[in-house]
PDB file of N, CA and C in Angstrom:
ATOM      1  N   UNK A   1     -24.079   5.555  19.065  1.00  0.00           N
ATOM      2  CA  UNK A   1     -22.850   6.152  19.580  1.00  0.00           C
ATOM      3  C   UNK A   1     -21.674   5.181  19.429  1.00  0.00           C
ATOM      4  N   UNK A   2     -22.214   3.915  19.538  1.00  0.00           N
ATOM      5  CA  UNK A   2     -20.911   2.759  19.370  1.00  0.00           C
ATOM      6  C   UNK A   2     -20.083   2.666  18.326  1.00  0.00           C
ATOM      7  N   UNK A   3     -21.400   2.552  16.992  1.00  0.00           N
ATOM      8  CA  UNK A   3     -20.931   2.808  15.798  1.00  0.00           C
ATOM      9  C   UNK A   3     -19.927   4.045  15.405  1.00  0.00           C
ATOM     10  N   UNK A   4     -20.711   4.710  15.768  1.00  0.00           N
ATOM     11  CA  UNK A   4     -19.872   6.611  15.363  1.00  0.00           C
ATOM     12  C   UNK A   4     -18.646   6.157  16.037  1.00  0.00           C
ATOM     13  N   UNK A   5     -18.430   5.426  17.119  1.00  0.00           N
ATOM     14  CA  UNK A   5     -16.767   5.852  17.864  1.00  0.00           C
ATOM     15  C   UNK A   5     -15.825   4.806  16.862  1.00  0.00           C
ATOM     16  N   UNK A   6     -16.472   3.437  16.788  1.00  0.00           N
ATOM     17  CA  UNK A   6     -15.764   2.119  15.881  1.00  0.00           C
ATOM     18  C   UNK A   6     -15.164   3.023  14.615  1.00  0.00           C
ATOM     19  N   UNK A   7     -16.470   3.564  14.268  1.00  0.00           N
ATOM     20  CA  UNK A   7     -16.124   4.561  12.351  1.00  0.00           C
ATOM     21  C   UNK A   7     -15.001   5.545  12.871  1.00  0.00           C
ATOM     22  N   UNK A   8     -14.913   6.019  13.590  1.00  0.00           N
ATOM     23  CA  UNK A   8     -13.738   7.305  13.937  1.00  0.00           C
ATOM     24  C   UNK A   8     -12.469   6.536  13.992  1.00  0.00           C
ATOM     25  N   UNK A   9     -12.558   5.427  14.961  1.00  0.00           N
ATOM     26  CA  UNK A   9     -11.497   5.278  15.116  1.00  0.00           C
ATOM     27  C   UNK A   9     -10.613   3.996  13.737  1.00  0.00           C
ATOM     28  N   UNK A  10     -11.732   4.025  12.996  1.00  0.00           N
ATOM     29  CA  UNK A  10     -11.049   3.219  12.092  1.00  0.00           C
ATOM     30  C   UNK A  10     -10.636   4.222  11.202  1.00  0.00           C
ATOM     31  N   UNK A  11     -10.885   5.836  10.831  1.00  0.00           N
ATOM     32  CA  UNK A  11     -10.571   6.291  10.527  1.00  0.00           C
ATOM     33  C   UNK A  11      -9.421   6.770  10.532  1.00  0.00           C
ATOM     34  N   UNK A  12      -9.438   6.965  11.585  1.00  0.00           N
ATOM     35  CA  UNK A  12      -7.828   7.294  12.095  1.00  0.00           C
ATOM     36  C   UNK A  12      -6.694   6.916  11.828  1.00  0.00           C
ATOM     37  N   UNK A  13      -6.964   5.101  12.305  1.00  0.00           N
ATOM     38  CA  UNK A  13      -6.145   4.120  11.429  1.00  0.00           C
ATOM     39  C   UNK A  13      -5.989   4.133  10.466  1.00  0.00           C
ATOM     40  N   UNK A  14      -6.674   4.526   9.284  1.00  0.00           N
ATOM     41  CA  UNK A  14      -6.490   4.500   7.598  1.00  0.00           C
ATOM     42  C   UNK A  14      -5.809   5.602   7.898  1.00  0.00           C
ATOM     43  N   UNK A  15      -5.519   6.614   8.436  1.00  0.00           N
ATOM     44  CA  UNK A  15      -5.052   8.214   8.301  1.00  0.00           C
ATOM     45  C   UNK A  15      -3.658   8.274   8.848  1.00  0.00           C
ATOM     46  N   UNK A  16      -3.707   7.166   9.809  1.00  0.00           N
ATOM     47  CA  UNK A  16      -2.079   7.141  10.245  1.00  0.00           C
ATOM     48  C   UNK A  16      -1.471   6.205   9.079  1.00  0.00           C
ATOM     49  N   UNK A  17      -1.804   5.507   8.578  1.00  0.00           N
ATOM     50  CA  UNK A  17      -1.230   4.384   7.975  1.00  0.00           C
ATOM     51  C   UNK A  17      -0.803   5.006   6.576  1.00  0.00           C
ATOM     52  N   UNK A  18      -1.654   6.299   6.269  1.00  0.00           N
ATOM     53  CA  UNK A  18      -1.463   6.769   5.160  1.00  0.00           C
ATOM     54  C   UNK A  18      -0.176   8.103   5.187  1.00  0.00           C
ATOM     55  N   UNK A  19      -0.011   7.719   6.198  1.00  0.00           N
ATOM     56  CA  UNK A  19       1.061   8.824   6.901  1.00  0.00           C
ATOM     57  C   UNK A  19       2.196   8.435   6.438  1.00  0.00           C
ATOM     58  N   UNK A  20       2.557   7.578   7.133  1.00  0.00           N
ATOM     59  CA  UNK A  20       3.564   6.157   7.543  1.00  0.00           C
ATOM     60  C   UNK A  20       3.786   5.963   5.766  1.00  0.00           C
ATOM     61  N   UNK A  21       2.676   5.336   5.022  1.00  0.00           N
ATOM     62  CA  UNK A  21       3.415   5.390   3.558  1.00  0.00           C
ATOM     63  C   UNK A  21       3.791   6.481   2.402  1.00  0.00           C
ATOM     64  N   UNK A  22       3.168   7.746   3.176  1.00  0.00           N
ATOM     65  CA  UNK A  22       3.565   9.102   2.381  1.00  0.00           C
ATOM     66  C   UNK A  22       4.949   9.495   2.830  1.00  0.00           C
ATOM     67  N   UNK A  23       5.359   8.832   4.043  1.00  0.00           N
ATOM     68  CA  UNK A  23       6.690   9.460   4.414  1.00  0.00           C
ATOM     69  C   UNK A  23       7.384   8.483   4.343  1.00  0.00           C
ATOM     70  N   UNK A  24       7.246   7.183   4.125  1.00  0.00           N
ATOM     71  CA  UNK A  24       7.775   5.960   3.648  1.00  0.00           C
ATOM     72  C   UNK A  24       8.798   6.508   2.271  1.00  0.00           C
ATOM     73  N   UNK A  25       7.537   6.696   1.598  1.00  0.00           N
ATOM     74  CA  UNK A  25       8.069   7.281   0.063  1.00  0.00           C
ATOM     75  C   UNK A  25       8.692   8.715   0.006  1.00  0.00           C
ATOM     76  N   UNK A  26       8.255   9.318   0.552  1.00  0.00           N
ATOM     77  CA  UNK A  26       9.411  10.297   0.721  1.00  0.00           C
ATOM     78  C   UNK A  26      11.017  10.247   1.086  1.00  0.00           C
ATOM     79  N   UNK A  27      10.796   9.327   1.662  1.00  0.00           N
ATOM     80  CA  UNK A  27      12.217   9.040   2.475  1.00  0.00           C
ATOM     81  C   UNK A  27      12.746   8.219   1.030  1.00  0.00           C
ATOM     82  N   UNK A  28      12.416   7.414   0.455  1.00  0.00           N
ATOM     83  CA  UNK A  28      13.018   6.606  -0.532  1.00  0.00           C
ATOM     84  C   UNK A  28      13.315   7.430  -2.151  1.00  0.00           C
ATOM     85  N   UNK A  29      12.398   8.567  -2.023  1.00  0.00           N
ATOM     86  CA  UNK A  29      12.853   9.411  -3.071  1.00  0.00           C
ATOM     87  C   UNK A  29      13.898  10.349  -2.799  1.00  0.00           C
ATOM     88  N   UNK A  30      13.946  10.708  -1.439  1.00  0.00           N
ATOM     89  CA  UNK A  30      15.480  11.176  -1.070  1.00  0.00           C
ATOM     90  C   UNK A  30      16.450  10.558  -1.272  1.00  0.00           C
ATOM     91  N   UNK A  31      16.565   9.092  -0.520  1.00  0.00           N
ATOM     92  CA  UNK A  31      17.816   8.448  -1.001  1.00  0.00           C
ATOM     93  C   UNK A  31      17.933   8.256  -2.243  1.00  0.00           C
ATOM     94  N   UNK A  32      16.595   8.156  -3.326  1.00  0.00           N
ATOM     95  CA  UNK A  32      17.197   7.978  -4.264  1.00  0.00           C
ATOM     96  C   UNK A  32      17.715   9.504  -5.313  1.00  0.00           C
ATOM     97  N   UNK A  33      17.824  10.632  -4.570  1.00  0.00           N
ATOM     98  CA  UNK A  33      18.124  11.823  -4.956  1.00  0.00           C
ATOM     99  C   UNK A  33      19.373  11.813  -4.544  1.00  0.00           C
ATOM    100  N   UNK A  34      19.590  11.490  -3.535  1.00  0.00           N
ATOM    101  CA  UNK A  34      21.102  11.630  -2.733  1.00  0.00           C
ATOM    102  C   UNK A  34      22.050  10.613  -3.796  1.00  0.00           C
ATOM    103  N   UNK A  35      21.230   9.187  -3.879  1.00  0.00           N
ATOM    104  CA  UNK A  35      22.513   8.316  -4.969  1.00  0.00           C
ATOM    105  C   UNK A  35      22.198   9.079  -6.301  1.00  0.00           C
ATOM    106  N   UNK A  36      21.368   9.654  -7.280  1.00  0.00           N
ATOM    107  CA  UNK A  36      21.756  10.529  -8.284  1.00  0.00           C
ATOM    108  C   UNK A  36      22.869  11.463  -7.774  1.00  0.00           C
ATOM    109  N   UNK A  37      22.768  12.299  -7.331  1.00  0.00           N
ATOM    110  CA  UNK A  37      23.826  13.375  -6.828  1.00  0.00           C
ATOM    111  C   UNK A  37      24.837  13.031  -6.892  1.00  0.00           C
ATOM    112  N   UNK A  38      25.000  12.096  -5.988  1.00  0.00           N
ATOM    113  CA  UNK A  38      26.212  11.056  -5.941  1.00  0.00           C
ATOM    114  C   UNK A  38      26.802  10.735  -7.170  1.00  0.00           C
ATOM    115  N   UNK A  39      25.771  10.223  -8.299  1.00  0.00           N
ATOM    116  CA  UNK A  39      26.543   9.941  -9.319  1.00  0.00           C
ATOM    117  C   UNK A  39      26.987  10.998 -10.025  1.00  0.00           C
ATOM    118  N   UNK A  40      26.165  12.382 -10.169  1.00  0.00           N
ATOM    119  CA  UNK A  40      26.823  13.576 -10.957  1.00  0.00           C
ATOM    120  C   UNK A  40      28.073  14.202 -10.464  1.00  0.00           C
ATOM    121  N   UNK A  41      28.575  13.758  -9.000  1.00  0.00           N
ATOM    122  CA  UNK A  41      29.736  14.296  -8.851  1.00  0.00           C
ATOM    123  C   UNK A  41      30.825  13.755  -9.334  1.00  0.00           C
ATOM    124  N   UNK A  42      30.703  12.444  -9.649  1.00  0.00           N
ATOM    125  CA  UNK A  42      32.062  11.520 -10.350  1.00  0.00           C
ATOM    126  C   UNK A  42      31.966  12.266 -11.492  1.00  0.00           C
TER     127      UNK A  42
END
């Protein structure tokens, strides 16, 4: 039972962390959509 809870909860951790860098990168492909944009309006 010790094991099974250690394995879950390290799971979790890999699952948040993979969160955190999917929306990391999301966020950085926006800004970098927003400075294209930016440049097609000049």
């Amino acid at each position: 039972m010790k094991t099974l809870t250690t394995l879950l909860t390290v799971a979790l951790a890999l699952v948040l962390c993979g969160c955190n860098t999917v929306r990391g990168m999301g966020q950085d492909l926006q800004k970098a959509g927003e400075k294209i944009e930016d440049a097609a309006k000049k």
